[in-house]
N, C-alpha and C. Protein backbone atom coordinates (compact mmCIF):
# COMPACT_ATOMS: atom_id res chain seq x y z
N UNK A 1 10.92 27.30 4.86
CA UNK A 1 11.64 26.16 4.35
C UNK A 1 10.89 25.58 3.16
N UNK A 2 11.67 25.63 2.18
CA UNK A 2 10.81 24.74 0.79
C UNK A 2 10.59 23.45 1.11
N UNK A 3 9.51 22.92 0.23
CA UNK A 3 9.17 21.16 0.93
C UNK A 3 10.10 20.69 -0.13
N UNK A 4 10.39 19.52 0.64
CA UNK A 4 11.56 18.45 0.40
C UNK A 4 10.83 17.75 -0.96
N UNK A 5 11.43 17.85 -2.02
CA UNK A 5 10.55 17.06 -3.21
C UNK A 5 11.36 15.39 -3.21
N UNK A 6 9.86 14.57 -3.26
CA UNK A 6 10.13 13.26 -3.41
C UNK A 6 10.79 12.90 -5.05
N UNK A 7 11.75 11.97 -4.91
CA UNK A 7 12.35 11.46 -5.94
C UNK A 7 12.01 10.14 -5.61
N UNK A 8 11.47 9.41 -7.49
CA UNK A 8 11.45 8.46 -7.73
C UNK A 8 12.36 8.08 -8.20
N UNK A 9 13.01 6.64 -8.52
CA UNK A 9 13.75 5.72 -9.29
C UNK A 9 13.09 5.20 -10.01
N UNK A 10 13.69 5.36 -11.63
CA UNK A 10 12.95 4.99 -12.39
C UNK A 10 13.53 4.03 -13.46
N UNK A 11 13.48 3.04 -13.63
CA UNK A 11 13.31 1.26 -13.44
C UNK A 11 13.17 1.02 -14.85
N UNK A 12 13.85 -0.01 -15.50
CA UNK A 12 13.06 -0.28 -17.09
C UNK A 12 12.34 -1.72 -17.08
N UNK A 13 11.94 -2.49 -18.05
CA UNK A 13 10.79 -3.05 -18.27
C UNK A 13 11.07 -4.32 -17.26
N UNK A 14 12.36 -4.79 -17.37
CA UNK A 14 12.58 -5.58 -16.27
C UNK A 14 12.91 -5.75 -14.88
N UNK A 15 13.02 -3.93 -14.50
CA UNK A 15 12.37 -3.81 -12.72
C UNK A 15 14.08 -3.41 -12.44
N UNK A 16 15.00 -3.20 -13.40
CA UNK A 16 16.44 -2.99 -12.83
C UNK A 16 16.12 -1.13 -12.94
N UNK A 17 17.29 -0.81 -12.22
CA UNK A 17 17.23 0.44 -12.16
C UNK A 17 17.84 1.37 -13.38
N UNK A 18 17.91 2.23 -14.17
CA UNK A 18 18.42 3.00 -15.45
C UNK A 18 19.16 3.81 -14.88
N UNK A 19 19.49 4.02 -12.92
CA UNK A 19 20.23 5.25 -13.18
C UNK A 19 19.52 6.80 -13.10
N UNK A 20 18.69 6.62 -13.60
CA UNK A 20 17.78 8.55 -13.24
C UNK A 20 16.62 8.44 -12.32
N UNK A 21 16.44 9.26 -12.01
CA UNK A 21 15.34 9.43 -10.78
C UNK A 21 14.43 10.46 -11.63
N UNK A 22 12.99 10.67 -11.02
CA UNK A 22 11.98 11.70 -10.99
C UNK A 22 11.69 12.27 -10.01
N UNK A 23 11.33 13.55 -10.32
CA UNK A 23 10.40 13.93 -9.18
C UNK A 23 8.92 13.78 -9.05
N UNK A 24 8.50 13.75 -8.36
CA UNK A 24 7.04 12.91 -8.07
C UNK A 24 6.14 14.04 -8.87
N UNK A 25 6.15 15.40 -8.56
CA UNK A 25 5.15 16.17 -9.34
C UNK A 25 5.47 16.01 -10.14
N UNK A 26 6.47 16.13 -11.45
CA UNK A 26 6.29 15.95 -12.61
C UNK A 26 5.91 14.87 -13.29
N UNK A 27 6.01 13.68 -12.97
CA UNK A 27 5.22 12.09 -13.22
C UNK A 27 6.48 11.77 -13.94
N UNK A 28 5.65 10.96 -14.78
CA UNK A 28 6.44 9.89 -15.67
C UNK A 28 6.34 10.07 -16.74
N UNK A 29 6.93 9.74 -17.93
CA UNK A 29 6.85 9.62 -19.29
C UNK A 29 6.27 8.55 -19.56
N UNK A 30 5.89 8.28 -20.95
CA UNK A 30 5.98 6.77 -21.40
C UNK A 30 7.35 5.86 -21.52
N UNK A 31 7.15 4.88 -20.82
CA UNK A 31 8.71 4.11 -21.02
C UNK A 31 9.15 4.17 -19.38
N UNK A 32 8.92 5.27 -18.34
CA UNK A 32 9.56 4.97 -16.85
C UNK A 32 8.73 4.70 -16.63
N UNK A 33 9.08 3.55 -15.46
CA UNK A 33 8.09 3.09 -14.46
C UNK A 33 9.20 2.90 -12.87
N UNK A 34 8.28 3.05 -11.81
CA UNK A 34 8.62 2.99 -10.94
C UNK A 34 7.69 2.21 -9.82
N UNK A 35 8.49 2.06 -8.54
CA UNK A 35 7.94 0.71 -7.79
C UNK A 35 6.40 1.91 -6.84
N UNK A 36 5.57 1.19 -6.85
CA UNK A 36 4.63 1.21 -5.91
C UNK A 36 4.23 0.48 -4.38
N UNK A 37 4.13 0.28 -3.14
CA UNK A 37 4.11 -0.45 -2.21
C UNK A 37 2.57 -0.38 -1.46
N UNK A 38 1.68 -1.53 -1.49
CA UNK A 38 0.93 -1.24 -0.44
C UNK A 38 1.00 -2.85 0.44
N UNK A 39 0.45 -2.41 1.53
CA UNK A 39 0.65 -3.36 3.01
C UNK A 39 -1.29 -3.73 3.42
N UNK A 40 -1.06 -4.97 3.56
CA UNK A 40 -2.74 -5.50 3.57
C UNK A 40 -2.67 -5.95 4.79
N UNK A 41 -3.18 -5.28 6.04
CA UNK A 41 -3.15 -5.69 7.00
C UNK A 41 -4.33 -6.66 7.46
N UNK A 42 -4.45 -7.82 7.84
CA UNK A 42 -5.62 -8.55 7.85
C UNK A 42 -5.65 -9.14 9.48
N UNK A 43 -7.09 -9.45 9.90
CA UNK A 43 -7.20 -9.23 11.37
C UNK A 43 -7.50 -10.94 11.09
N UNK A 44 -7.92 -11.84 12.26
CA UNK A 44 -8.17 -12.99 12.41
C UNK A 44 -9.21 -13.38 11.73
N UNK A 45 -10.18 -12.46 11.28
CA UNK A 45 -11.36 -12.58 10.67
C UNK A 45 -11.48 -13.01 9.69
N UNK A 46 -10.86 -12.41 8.85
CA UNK A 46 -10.37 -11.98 7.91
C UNK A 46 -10.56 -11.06 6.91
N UNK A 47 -10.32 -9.96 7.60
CA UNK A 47 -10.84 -8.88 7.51
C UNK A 47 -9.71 -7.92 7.06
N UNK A 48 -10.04 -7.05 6.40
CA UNK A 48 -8.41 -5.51 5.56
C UNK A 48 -8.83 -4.42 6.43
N UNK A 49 -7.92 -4.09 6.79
CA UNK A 49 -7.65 -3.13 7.59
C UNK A 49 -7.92 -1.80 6.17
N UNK A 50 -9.00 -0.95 6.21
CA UNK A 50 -8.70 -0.02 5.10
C UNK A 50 -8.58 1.45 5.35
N UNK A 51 -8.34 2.26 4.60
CA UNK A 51 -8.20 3.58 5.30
C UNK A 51 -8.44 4.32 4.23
N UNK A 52 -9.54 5.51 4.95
CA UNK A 52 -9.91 6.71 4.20
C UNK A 52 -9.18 8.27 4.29
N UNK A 53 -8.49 8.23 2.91
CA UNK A 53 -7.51 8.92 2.55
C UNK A 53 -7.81 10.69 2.91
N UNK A 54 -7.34 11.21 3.53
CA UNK A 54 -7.98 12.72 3.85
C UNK A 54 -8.29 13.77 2.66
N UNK A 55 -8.90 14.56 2.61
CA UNK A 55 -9.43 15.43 2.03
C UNK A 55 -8.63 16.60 0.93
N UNK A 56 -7.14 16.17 1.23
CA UNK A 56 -6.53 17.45 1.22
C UNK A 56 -4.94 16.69 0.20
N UNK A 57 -5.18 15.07 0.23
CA UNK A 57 -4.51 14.53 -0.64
C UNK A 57 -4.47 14.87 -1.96
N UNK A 58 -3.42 14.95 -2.90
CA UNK A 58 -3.61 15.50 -4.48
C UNK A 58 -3.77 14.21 -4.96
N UNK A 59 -3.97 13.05 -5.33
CA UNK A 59 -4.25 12.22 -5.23
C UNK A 59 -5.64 11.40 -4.58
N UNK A 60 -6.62 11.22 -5.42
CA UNK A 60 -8.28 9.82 -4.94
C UNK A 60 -8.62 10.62 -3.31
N UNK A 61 -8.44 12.22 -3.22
CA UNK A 61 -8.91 12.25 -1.65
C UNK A 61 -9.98 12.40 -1.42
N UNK A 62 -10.17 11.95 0.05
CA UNK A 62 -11.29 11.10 0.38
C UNK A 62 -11.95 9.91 -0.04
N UNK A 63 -11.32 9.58 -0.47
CA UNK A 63 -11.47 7.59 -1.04
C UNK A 63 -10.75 6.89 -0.31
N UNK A 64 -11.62 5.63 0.33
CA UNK A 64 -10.93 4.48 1.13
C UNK A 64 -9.89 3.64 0.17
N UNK A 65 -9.05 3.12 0.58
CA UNK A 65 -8.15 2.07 0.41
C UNK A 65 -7.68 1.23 0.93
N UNK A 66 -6.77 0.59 0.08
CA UNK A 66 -5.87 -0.77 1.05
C UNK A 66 -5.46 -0.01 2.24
N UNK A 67 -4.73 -1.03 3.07
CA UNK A 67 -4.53 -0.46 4.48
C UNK A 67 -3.27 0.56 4.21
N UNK A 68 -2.39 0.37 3.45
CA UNK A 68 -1.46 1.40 3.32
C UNK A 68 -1.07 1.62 1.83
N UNK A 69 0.13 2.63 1.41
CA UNK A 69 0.00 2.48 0.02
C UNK A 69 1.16 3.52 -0.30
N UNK A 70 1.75 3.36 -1.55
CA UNK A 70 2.49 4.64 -1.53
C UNK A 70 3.79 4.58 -2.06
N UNK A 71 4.36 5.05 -3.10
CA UNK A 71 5.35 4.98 -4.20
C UNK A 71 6.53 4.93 -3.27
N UNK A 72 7.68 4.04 -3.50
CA UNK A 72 9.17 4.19 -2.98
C UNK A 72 9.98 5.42 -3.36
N UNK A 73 10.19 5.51 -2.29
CA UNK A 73 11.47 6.55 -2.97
C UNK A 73 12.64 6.18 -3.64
N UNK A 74 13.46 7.25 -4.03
CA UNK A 74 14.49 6.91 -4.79
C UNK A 74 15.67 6.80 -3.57
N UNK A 75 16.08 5.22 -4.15
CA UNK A 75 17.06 4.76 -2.85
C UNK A 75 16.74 3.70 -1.99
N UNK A 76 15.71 3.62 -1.60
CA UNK A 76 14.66 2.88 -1.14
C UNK A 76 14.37 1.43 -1.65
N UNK A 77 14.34 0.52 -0.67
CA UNK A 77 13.77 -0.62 -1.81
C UNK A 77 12.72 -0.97 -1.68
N UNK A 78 11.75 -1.90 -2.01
CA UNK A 78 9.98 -1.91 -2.39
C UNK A 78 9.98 -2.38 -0.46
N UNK A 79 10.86 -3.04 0.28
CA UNK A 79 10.51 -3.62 1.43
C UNK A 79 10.62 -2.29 2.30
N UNK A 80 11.52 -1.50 2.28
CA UNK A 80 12.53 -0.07 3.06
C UNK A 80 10.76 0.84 2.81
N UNK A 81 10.34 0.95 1.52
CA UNK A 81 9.30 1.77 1.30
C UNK A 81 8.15 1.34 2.08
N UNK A 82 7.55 0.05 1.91
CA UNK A 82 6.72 -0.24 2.78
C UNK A 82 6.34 0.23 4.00
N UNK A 83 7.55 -0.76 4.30
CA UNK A 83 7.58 -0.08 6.13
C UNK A 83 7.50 1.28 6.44
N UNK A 84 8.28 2.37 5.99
CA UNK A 84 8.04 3.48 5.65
C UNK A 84 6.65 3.92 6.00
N UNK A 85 5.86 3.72 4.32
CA UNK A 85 4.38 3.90 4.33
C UNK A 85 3.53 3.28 5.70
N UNK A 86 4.18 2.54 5.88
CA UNK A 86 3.14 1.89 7.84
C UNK A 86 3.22 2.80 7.83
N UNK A 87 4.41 3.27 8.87
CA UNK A 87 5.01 4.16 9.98
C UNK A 87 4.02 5.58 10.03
N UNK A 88 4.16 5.68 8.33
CA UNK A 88 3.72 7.31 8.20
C UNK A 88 2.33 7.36 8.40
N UNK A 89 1.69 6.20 7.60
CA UNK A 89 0.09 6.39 7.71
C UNK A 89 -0.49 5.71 8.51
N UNK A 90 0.06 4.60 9.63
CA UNK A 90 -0.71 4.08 10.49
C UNK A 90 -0.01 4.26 11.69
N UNK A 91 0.95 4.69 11.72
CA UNK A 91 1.93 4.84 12.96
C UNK A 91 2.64 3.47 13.43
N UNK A 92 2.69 2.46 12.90
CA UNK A 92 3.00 0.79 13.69
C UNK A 92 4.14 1.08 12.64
N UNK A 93 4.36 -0.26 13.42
CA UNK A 93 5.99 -0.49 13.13
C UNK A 93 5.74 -2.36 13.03
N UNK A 94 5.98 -2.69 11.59
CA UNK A 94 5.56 -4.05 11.30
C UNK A 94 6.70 -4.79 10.98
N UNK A 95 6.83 -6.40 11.00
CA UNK A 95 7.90 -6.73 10.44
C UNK A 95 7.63 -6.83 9.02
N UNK A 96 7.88 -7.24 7.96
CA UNK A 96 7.90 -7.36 6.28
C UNK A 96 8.74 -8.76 5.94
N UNK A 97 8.31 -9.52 4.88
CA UNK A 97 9.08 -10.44 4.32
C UNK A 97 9.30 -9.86 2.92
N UNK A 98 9.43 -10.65 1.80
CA UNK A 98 9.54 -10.26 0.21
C UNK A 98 7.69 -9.83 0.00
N UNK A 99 7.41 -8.93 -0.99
CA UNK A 99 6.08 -9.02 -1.75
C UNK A 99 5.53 -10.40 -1.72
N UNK A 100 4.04 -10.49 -1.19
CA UNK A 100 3.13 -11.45 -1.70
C UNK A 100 3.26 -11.80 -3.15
N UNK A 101 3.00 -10.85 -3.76
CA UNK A 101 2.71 -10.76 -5.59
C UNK A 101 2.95 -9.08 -5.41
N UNK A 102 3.00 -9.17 -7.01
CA UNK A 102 3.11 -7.92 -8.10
C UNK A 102 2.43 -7.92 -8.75
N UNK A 103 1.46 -6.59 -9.06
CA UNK A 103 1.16 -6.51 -10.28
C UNK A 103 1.69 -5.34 -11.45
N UNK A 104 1.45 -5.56 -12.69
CA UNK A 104 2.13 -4.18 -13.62
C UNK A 104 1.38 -3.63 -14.00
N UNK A 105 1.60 -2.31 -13.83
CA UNK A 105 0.54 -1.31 -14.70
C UNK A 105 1.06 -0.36 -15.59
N UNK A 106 0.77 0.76 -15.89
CA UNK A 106 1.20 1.15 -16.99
C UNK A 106 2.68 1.98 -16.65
N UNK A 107 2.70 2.43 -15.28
CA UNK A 107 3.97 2.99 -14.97
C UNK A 107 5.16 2.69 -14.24
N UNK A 108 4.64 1.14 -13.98
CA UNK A 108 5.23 0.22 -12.70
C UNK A 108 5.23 -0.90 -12.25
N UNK A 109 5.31 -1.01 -11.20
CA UNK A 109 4.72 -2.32 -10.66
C UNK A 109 4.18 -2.09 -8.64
N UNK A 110 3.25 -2.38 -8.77
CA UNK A 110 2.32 -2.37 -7.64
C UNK A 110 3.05 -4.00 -6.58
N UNK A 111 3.66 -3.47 -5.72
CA UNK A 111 4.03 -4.72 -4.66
C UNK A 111 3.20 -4.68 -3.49
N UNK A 112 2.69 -6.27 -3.88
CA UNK A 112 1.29 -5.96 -2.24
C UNK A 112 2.44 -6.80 -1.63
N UNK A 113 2.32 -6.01 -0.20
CA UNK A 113 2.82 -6.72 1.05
C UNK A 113 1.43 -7.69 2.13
N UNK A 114 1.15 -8.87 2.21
CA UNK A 114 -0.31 -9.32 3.13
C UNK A 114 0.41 -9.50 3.99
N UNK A 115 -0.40 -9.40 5.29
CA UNK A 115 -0.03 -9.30 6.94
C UNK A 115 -1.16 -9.81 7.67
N UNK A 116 -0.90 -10.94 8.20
CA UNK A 116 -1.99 -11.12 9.40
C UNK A 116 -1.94 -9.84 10.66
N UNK A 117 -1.91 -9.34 11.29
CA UNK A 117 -1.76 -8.33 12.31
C UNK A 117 -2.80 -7.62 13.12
N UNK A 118 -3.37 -8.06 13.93
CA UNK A 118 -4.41 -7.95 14.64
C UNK A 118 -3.67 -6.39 15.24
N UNK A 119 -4.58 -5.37 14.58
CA UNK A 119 -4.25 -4.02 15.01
C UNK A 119 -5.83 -3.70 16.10
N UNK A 120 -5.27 -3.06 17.43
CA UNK A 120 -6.74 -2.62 18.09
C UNK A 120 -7.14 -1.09 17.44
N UNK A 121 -8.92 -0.89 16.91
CA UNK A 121 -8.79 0.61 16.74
C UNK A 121 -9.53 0.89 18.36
N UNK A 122 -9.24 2.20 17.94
CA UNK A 122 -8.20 3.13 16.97
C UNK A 122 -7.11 3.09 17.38
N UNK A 123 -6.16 3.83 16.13
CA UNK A 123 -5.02 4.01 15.88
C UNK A 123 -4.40 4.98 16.90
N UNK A 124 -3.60 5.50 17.97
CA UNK A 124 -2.85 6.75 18.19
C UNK A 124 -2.97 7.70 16.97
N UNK A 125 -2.23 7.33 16.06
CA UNK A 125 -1.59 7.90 14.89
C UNK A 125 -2.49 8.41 14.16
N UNK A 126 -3.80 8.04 14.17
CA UNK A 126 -4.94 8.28 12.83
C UNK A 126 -6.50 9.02 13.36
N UNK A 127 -6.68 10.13 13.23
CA UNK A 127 -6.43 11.02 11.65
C UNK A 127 -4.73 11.70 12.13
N UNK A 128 -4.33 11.58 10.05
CA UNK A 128 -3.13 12.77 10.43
C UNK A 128 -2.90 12.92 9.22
N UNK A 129 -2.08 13.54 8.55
CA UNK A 129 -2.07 14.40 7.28
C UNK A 129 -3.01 13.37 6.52
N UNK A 130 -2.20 12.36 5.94
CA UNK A 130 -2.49 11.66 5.10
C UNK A 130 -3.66 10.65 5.21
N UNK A 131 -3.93 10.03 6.26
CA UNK A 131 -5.42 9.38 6.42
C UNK A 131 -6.52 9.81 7.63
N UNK A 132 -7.47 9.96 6.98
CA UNK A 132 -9.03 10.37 7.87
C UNK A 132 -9.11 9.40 9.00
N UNK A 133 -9.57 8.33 8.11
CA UNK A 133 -10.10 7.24 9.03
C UNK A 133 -9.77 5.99 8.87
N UNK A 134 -9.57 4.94 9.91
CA UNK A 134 -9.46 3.64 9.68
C UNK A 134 -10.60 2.31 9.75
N UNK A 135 -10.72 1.56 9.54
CA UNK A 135 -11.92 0.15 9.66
C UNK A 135 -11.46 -1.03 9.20
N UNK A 136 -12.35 -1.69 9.77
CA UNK A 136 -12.12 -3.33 9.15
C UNK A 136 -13.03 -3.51 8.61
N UNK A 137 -12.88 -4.14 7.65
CA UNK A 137 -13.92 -4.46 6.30
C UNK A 137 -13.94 -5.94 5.42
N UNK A 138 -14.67 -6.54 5.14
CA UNK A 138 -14.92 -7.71 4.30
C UNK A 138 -14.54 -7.30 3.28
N UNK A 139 -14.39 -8.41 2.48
CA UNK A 139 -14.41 -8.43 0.95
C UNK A 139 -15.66 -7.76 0.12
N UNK A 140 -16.24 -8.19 0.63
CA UNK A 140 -18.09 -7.33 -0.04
C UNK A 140 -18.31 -6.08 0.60
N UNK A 141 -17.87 -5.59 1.66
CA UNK A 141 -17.78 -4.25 1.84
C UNK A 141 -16.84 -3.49 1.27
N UNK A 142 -15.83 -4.00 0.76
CA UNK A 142 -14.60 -2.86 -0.01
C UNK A 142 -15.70 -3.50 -1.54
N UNK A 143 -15.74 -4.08 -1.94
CA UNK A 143 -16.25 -4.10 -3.25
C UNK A 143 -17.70 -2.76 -3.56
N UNK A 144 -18.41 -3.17 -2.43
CA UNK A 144 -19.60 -2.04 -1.99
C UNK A 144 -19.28 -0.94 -2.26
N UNK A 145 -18.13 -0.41 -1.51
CA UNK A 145 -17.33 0.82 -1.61
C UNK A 145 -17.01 1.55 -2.83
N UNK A 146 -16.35 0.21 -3.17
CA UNK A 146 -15.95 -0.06 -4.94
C UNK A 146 -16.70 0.82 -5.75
N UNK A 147 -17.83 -0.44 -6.27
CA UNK A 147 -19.16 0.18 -6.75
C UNK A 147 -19.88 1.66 -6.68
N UNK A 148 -19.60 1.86 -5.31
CA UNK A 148 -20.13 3.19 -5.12
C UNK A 148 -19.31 4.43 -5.08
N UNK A 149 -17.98 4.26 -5.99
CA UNK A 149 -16.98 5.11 -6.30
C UNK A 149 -16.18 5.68 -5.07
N UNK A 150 -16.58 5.16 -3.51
CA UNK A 150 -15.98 5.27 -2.85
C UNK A 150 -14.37 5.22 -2.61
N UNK A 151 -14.25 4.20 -3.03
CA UNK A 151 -12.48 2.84 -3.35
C UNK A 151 -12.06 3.86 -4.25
N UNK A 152 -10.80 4.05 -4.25
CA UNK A 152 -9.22 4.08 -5.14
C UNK A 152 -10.19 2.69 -6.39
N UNK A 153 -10.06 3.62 -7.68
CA UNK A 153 -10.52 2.84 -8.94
C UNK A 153 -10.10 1.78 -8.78
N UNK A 154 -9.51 0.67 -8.25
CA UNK A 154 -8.92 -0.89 -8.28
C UNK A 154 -10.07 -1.56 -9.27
N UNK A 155 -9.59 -2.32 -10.15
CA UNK A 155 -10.49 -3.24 -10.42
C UNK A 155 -11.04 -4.58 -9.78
N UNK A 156 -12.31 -4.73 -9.41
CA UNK A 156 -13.29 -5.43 -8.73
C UNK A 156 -12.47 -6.37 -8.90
N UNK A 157 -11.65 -7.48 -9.84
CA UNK A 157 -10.83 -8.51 -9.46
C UNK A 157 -9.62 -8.50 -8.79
N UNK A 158 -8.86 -7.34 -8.64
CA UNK A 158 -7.97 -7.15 -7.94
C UNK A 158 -8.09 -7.17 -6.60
N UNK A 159 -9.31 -6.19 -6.27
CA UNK A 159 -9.36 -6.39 -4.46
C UNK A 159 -9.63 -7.88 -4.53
N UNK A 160 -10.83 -8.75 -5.12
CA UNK A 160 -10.99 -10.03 -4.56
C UNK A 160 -9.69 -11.20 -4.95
N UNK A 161 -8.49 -10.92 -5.85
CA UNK A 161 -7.64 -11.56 -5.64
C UNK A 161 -6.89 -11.72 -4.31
N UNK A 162 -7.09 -10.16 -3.64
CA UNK A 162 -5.91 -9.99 -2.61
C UNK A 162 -6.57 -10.58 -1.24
N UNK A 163 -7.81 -10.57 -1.44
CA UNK A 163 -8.76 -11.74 -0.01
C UNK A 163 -8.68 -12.67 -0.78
N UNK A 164 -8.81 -13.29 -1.50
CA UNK A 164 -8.83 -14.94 -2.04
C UNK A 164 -7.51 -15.09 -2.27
N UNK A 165 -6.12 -14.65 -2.27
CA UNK A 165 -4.61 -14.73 -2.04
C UNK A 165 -4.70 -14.89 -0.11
N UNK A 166 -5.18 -14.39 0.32
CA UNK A 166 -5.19 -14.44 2.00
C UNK A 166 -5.64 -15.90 2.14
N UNK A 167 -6.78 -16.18 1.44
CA UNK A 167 -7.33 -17.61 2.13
C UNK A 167 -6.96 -18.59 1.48
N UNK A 168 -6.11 -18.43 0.32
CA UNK A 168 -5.23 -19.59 -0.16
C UNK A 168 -3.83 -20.11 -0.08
N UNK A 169 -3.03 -18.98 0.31
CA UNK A 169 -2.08 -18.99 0.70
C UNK A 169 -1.60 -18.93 2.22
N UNK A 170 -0.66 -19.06 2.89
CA UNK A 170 -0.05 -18.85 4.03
C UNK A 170 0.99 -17.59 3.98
N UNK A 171 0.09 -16.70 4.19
CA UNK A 171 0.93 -15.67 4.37
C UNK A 171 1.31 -15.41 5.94
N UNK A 172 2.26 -14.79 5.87
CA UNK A 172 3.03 -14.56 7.26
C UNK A 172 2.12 -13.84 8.21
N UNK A 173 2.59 -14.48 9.32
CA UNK A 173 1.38 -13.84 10.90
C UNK A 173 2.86 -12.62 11.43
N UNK A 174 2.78 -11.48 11.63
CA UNK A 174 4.13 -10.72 12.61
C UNK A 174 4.41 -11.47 13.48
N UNK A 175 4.01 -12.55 13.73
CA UNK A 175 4.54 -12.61 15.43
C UNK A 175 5.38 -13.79 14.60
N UNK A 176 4.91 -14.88 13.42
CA UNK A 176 6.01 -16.08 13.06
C UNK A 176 7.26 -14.99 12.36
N UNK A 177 7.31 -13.80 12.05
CA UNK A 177 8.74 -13.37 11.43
C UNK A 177 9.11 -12.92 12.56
N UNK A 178 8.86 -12.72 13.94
CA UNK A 178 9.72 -12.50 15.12
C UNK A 178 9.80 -13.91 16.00
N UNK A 179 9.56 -14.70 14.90
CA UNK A 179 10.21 -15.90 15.60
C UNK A 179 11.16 -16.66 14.89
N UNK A 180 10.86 -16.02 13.57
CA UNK A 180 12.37 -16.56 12.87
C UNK A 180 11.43 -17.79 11.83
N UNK A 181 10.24 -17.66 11.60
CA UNK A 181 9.25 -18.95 11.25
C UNK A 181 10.29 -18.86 9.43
C-alpha cells in the first residue's frame, strides 16, 4: 500500500484559504503559508509537558519539544488539527478552546494551544512512531536544552513567552471546558 501523502492548505497573508493545497514533501514556495498547531500541556507546577521527538523523524529528530506539535491538514481547522496531534503523539484526548496566541513565520502561522492538564507519566501511548520520550520540565530546563542544541531551534524568547503567557494569563484548566466555564 503506498503511504497516504499529507496535504496542506495553503492560506494567503491574511490566514483565508486560496483554494490549493500542498503536499507536505514538496514544501512551500515563497508566498504559501500554512497553519501550524502545537498544545502546551502544563501540570500544577508549572511545568510543560515536553517530548523527545524519535530518531527516525525527517524533521529536528531526536530533539525535545513543546508537548505536541504539527502542521494541519488540508480540511482541518487549527482546533480539528490540534487535537489530532494529542491523540497521535500523546495518546489523550483533550478538550481545546480558540489558540492562546499566534505567531508568524516565514511560511505560516504557529497556533499555541496552553492547557493546564495534569497528565500522570508515563504515557500508555509513548514511545511510538513519532515521540521517544516524555517529561516535565521548567522554564530553565527547556532553555538548558535550548542552549545545548537539544530543543527544536525556538528562539530563547519564544519558549519564555509561552511560561510567562501561563503565569499571566488564565488559561483554561480541562476540567473548567467540561464544565462549560
Amino acid at each position: 500500500m503506498a503511504p497516504v501523502t499529507e496535504l496542506w492548505d495553503i492560506l494567503d497573508d491574511n490566514r483565508r484559504p486560496t483554494g490549493r493545497t500542498a503536499p507536505r514533501q514538496d514544501g512551500l514556495v515563497d508566498g504559501d503559508l500554512h497553519v501550524v498547531v502545537h498544545v502546551c500541556l502544563f501540570n500544577a507546577a508549572g511545568e510543560m509537558l515536553i517530548q523527545r521527538r524519535t530518531e527516525t523523524k525527517r524533521d529536528w529528530p531526536g530533539l525535545w519539544d513543546f508537548s505536541v506539535g504539527g502542521s494541519i491538514h488540508a480540511g482541518e481547522t487549527s482546533r480539528e488539527g490540534a487535537l489530532r496531534e494529542v491523540r497521535e503523539e500523546l495518546g489523550l484526548d483533550v478538550e481545546l478552546g480558540r489558540p492562546s496566541f499566534t505567531f508568524n513565520f516565514q511560511y505560516g502561522f504557529d497556533d499555541f494551544y496552553l492547557l493546564r492538564h495534569d497528565v500522570a507519566l508515563p504515557l500508555a501511548a509513548v514511545p511510538n512512531e513519532e515521540v521517544a520520550e516524555v517529561r516535565w520540565a521548567s522554564p530553565d530546563d527547556v532553555v538548558e536544552l535550548l542552549r545545548a542544541g537539544e530543543f527544536i531551534n525556538y528562539r530563547e524568547s519564544v519558549v519564555r513567552f509561552v511560561f510567562d503567557f501561563l503565569d499571566h494569563r488564565n488559561i483554561f484548566d480541562s476540567r473548567d471546558l467540561r464544565r462549560g466555564r
